[in-house]
PDB file of N, CA and C in Angstrom:
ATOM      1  N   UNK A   1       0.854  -1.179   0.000  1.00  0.00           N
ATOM      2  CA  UNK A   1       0.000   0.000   0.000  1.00  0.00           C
ATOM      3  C   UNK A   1       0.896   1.238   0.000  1.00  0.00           C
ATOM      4  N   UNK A   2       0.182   2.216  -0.606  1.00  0.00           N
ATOM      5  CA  UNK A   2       1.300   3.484  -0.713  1.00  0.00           C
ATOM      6  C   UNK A   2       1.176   4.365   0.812  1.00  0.00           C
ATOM      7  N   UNK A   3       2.430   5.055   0.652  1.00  0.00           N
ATOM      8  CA  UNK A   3       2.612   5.934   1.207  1.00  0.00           C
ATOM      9  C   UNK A   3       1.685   7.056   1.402  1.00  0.00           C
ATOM     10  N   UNK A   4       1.023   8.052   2.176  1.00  0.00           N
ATOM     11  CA  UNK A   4       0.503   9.139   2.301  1.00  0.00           C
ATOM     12  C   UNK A   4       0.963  10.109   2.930  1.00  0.00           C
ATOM     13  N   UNK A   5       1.346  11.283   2.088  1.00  0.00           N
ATOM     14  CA  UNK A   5       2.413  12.848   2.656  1.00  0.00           C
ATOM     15  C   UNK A   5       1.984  13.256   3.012  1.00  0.00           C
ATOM     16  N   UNK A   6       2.356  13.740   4.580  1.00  0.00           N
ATOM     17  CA  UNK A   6       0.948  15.033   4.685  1.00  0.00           C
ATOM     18  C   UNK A   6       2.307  15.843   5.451  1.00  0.00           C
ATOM     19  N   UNK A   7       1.558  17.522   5.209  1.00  0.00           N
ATOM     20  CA  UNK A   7       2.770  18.545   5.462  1.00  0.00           C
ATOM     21  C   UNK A   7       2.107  18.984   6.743  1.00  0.00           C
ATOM     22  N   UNK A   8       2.853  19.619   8.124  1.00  0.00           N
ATOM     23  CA  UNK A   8       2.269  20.239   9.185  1.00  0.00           C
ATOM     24  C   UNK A   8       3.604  21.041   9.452  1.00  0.00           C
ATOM     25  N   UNK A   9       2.743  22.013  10.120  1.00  0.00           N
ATOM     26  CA  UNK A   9       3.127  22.868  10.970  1.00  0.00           C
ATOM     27  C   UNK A   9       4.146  22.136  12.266  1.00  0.00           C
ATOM     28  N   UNK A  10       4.720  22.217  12.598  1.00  0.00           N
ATOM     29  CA  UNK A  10       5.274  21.820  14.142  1.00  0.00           C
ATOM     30  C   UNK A  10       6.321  22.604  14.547  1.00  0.00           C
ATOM     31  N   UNK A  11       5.892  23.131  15.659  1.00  0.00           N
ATOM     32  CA  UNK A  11       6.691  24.386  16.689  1.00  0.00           C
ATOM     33  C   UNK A  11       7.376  25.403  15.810  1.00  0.00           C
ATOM     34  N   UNK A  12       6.529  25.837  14.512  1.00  0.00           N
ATOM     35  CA  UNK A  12       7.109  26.794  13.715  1.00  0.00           C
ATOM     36  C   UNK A  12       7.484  26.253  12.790  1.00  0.00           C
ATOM     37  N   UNK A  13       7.865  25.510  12.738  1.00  0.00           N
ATOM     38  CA  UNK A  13       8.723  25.047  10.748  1.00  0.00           C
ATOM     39  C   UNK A  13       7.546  23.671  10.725  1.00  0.00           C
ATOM     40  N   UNK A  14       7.926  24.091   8.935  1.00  0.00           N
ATOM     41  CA  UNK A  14       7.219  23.022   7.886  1.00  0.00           C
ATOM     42  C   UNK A  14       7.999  21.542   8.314  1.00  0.00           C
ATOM     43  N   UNK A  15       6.952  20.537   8.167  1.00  0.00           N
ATOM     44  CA  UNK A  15       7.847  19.258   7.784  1.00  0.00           C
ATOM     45  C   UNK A  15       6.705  18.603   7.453  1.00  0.00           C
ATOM     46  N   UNK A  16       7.033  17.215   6.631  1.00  0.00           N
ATOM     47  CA  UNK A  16       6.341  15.985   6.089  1.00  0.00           C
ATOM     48  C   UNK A  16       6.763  14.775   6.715  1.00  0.00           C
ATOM     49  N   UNK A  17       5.681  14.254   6.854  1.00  0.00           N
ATOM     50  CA  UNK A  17       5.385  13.177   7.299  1.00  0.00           C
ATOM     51  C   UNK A  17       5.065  11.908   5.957  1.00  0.00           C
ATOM     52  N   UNK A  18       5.102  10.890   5.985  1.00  0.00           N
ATOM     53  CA  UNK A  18       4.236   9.584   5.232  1.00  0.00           C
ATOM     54  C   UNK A  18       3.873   9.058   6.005  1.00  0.00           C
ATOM     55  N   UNK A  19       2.977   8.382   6.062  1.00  0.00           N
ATOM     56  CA  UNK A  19       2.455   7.124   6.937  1.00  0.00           C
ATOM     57  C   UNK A  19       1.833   6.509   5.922  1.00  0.00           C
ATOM     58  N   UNK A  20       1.197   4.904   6.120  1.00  0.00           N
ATOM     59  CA  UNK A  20      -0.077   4.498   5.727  1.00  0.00           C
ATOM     60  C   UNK A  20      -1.151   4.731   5.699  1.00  0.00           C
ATOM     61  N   UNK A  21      -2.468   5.082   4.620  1.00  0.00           N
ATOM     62  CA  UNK A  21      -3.557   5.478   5.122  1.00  0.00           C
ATOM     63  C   UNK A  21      -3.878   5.080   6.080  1.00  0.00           C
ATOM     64  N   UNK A  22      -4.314   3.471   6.930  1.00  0.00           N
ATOM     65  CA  UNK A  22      -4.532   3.028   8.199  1.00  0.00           C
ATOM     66  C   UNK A  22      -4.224   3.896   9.154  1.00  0.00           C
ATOM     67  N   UNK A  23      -2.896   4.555   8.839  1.00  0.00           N
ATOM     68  CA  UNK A  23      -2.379   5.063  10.336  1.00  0.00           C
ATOM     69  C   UNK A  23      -2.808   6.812  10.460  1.00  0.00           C
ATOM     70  N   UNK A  24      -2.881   7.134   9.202  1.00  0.00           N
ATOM     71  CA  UNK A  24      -3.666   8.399   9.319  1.00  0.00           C
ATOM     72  C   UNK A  24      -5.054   8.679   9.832  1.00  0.00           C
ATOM     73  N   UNK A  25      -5.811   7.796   8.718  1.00  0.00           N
ATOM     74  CA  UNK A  25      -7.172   7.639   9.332  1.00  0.00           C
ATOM     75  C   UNK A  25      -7.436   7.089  11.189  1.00  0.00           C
ATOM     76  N   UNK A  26      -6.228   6.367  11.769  1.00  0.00           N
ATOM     77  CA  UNK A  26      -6.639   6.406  12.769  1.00  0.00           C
ATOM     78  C   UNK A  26      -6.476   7.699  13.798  1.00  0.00           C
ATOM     79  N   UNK A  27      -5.068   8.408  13.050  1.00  0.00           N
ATOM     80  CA  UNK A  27      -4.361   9.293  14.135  1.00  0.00           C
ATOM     81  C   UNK A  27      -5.666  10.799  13.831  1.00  0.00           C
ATOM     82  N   UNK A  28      -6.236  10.755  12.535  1.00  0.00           N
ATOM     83  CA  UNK A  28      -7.793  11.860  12.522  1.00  0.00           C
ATOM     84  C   UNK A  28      -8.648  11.669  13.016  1.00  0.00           C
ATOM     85  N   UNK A  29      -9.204  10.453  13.659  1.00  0.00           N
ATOM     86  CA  UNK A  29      -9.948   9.594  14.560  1.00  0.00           C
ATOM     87  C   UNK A  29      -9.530  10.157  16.015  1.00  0.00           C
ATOM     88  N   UNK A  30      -8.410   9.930  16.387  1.00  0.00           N
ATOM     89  CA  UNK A  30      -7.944  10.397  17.675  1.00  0.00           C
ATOM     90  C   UNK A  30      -7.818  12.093  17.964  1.00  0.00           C
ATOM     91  N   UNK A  31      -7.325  12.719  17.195  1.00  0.00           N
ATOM     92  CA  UNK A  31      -7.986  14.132  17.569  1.00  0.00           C
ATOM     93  C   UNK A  31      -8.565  14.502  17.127  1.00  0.00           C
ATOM     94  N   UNK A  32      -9.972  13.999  16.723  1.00  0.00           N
ATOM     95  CA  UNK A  32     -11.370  14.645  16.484  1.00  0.00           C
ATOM     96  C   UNK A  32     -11.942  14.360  17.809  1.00  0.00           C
ATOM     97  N   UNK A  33     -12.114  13.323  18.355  1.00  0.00           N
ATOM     98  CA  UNK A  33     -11.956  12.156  19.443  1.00  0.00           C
ATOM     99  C   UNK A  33     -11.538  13.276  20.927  1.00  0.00           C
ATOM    100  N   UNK A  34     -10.595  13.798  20.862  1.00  0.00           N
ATOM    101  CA  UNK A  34      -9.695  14.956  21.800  1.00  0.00           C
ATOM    102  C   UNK A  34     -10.269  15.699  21.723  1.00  0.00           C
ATOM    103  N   UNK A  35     -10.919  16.368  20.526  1.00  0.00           N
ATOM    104  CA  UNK A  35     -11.034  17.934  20.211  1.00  0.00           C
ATOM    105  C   UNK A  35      -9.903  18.773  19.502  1.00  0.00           C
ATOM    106  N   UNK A  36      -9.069  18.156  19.534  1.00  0.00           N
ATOM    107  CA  UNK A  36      -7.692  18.491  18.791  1.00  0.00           C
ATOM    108  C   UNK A  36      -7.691  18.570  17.297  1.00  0.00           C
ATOM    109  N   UNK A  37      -6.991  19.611  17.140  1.00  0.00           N
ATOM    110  CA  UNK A  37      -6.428  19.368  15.684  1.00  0.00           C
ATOM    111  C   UNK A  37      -4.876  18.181  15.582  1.00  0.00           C
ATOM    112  N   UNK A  38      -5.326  18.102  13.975  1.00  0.00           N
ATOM    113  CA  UNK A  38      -4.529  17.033  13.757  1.00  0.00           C
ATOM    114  C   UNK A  38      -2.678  17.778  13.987  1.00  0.00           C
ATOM    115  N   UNK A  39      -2.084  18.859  13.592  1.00  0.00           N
ATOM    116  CA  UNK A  39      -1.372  19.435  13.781  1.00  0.00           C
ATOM    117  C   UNK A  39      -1.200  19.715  15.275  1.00  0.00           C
ATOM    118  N   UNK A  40      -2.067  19.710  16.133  1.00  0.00           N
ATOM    119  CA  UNK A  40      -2.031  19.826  17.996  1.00  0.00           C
ATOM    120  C   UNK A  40      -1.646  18.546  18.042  1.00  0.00           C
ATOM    121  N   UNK A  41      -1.938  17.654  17.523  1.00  0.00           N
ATOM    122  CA  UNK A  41      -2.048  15.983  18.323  1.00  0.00           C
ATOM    123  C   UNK A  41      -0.567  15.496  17.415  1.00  0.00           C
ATOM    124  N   UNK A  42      -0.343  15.767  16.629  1.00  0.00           N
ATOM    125  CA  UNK A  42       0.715  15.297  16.174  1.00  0.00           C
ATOM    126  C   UNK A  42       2.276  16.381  16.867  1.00  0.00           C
ATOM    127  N   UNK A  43       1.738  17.573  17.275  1.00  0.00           N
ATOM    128  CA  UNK A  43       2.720  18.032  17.744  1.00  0.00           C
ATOM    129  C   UNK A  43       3.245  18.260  19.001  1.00  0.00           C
ATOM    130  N   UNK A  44       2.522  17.172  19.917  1.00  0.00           N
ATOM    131  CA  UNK A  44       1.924  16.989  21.449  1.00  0.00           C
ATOM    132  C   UNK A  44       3.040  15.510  21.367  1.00  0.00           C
ATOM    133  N   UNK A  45       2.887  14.416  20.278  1.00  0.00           N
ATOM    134  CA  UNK A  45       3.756  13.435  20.265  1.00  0.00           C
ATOM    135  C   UNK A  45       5.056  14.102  19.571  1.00  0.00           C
ATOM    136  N   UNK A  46       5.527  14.945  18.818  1.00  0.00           N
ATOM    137  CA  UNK A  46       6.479  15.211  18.454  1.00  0.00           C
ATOM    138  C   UNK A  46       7.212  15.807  19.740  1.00  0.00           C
ATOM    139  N   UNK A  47       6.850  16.550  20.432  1.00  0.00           N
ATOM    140  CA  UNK A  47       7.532  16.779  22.074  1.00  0.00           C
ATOM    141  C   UNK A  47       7.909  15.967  22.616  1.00  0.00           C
ATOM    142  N   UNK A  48       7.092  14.571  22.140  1.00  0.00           N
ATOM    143  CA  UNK A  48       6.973  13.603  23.632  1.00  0.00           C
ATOM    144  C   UNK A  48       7.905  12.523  22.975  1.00  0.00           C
ATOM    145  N   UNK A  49       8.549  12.634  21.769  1.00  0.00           N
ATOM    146  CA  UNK A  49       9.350  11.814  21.133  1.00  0.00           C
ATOM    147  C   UNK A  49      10.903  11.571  21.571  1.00  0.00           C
ATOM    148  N   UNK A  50      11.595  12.420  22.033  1.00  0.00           N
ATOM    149  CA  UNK A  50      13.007  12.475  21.911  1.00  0.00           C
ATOM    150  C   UNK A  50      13.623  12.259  20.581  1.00  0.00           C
ATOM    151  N   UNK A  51      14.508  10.998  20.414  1.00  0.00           N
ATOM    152  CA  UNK A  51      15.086  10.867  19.256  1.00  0.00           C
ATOM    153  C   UNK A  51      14.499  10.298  17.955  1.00  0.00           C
ATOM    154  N   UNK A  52      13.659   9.663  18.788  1.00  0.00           N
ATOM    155  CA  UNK A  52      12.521   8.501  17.544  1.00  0.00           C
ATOM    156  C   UNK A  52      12.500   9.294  16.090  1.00  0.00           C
ATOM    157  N   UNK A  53      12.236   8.896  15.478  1.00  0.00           N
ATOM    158  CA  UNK A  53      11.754   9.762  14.066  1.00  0.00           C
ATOM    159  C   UNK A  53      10.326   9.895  14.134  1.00  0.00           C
ATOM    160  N   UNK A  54       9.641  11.011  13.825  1.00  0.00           N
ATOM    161  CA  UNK A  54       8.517  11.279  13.937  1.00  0.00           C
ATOM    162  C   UNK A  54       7.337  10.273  13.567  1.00  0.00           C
ATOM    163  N   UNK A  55       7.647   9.658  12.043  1.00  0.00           N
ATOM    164  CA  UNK A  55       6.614   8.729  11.778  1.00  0.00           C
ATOM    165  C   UNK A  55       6.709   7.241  12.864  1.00  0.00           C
ATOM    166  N   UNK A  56       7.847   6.629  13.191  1.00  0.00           N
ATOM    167  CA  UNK A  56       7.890   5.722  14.206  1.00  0.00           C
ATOM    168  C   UNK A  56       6.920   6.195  15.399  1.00  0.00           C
ATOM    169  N   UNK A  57       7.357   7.138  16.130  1.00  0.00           N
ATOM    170  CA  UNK A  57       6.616   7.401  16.839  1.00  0.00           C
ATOM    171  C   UNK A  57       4.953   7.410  16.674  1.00  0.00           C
ATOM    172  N   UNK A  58       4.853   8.191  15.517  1.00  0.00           N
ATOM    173  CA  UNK A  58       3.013   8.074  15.074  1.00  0.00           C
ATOM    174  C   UNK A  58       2.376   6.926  14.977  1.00  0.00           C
ATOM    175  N   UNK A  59       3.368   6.239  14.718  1.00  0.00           N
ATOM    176  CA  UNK A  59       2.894   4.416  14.091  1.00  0.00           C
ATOM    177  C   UNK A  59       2.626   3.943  16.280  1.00  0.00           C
ATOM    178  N   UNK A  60       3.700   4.298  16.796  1.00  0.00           N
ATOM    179  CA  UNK A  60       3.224   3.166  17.838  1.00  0.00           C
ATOM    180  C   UNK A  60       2.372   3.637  18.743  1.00  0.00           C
ATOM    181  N   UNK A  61       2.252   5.786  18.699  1.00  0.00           N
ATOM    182  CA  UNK A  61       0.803   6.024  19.312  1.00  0.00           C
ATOM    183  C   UNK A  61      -0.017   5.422  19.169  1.00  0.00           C
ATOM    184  N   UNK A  62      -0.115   5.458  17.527  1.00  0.00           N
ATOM    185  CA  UNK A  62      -1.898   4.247  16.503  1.00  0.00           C
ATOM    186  C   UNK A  62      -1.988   2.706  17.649  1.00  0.00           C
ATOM    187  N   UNK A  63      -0.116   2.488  17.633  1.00  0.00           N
ATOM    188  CA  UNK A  63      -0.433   0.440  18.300  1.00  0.00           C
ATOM    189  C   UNK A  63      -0.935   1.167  19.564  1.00  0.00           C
ATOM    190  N   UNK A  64      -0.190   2.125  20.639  1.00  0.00           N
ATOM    191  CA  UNK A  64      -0.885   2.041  21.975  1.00  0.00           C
ATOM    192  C   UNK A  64      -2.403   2.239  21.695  1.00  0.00           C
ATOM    193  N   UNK A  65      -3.037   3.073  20.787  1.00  0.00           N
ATOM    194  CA  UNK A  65      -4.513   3.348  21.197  1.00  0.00           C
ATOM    195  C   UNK A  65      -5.273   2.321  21.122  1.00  0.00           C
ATOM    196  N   UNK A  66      -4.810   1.535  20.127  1.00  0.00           N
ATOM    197  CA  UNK A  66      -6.119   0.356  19.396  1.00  0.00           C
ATOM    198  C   UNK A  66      -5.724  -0.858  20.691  1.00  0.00           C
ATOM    199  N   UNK A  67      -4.514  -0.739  21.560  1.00  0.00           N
ATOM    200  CA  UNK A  67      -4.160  -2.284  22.186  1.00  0.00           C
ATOM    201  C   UNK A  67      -4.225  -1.963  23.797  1.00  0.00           C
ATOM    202  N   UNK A  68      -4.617  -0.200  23.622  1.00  0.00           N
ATOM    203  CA  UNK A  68      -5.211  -0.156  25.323  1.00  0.00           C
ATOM    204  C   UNK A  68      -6.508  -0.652  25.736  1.00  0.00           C
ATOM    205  N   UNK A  69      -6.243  -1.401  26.801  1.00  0.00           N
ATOM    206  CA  UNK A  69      -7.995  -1.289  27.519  1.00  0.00           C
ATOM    207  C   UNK A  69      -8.916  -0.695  27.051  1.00  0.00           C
ATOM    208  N   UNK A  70      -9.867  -1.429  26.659  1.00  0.00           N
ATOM    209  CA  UNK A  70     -11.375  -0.042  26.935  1.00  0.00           C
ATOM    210  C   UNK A  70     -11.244   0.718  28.458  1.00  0.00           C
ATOM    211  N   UNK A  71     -12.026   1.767  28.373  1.00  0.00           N
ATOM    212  CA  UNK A  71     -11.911   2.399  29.630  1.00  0.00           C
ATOM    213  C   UNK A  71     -13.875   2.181  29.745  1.00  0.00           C
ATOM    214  N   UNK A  72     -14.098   2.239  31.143  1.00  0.00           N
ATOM    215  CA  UNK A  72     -15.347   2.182  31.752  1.00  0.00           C
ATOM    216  C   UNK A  72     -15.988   3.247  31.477  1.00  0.00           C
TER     217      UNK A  72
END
């Protein structure tokens, strides 16, 4: 499956991202979900990254959300 580019904003400068559609459509799911924009929620894990590369990181937010608990 292809790649999907998407350009954002983060802490002032341009950058691109690819992911899989799967992983997009889930990470627009999750801050609609928040109330967040997709540029807030992606730049909330780009803080919280350290060295990771940005798309790694996006990919294993997607695994934590879908492989946490339901919540009550």
């Amino acid at each position: 499956m292809p790649l999907v580019k998407r350009s954002l904003s983060l802490a002032g400068h341009r950058t691109s991202v690819s992911l899989e559609p799967e992983f997009w459509a889930e990470i627009d799911r999750a801050a609609a979900e928040q109330g967040d924009s997709l540029a807030g929620l992606v730049g909330a894990i780009d803080i919280a990254r350290g060295e990771e590369p940005l798309a790694s990181s996006l990919r294993v937010f997607v695994l934590k959300r879908l492989t946490k608990p339901a919540e009550d």
